[in-house]
N, C-alpha and C. Protein backbone atom coordinates (compact mmCIF):
# COMPACT_ATOMS: atom_id res chain seq x y z
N UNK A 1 0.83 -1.20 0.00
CA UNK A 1 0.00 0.00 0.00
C UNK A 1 0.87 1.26 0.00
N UNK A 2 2.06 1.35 0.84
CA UNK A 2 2.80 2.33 0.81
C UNK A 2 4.09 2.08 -0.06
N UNK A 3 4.98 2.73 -0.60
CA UNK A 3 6.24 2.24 -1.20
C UNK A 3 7.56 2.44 0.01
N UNK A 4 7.11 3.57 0.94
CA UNK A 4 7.63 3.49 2.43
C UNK A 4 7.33 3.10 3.45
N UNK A 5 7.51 3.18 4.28
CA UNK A 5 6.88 3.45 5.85
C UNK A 5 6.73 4.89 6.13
N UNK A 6 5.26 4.98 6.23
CA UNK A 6 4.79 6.26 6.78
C UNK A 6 5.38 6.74 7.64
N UNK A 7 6.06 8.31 7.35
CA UNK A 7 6.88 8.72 8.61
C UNK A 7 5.79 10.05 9.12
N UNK A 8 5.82 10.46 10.45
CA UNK A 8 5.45 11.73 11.20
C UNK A 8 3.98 11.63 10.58
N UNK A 9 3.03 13.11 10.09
CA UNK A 9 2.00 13.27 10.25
C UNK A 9 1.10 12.20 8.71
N UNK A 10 2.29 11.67 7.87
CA UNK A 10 1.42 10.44 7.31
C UNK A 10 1.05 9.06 8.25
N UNK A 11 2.02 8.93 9.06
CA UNK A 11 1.98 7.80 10.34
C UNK A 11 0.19 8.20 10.75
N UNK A 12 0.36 9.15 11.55
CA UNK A 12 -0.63 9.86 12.58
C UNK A 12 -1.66 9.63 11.59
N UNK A 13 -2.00 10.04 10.23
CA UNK A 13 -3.41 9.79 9.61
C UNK A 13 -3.53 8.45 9.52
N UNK A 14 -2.92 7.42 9.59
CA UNK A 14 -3.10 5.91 9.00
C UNK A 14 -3.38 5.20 10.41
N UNK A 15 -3.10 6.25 11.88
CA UNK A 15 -3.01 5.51 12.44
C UNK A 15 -4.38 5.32 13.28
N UNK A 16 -5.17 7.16 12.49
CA UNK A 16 -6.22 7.19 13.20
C UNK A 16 -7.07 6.86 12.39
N UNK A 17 -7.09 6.30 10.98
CA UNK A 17 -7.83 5.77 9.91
C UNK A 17 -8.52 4.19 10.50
N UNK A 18 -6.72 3.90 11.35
CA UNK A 18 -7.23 2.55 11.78
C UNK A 18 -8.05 2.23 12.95
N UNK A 19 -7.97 3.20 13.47
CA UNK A 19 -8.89 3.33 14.72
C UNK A 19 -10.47 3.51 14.20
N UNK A 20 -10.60 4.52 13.28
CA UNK A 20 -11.77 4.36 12.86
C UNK A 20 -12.47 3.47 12.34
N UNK A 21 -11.13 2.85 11.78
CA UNK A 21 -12.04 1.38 10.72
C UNK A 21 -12.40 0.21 11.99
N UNK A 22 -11.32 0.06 13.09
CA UNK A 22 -11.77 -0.93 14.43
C UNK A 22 -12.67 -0.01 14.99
N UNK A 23 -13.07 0.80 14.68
CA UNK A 23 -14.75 1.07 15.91
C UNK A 23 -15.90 0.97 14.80
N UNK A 24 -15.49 0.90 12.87
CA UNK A 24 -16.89 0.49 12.27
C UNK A 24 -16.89 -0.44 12.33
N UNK A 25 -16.16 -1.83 12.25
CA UNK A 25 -16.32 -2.64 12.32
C UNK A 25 -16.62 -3.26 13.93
N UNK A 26 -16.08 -2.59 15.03
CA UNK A 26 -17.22 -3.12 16.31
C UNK A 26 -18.61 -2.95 16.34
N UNK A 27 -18.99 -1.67 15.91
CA UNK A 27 -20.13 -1.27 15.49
C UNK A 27 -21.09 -2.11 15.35
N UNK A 28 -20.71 -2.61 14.01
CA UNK A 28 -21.35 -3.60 12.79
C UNK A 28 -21.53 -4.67 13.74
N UNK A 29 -20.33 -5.46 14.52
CA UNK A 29 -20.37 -6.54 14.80
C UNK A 29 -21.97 -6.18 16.02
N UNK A 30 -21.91 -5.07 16.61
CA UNK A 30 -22.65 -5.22 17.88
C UNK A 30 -23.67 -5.08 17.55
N UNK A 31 -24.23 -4.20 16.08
CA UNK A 31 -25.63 -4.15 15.63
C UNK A 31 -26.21 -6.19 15.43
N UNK A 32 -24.96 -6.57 14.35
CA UNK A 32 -25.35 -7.56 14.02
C UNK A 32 -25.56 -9.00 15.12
N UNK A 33 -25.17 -8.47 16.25
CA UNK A 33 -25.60 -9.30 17.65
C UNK A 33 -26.72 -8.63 18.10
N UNK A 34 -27.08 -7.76 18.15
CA UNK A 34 -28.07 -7.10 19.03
C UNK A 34 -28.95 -7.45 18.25
């Protein structure tokens, strides 16, 4: 995906991208239990 390793404030966006994508996907999981 990258041809580097994300350094400084590209790190920081990928890192809060991933945070977002693990709380849609808890989300999902808890709708789809509830």
């Amino acid at each position: 995906m990258f041809s580097a390793w994300p350094i400084g404030a590209e790190f920081e966006f990928v890192y809060i991208e991933l945070i977002i994508y693990i709380c849609f996907v808890l989300f999902t999981v808890i709708l789809c239990f509830s």
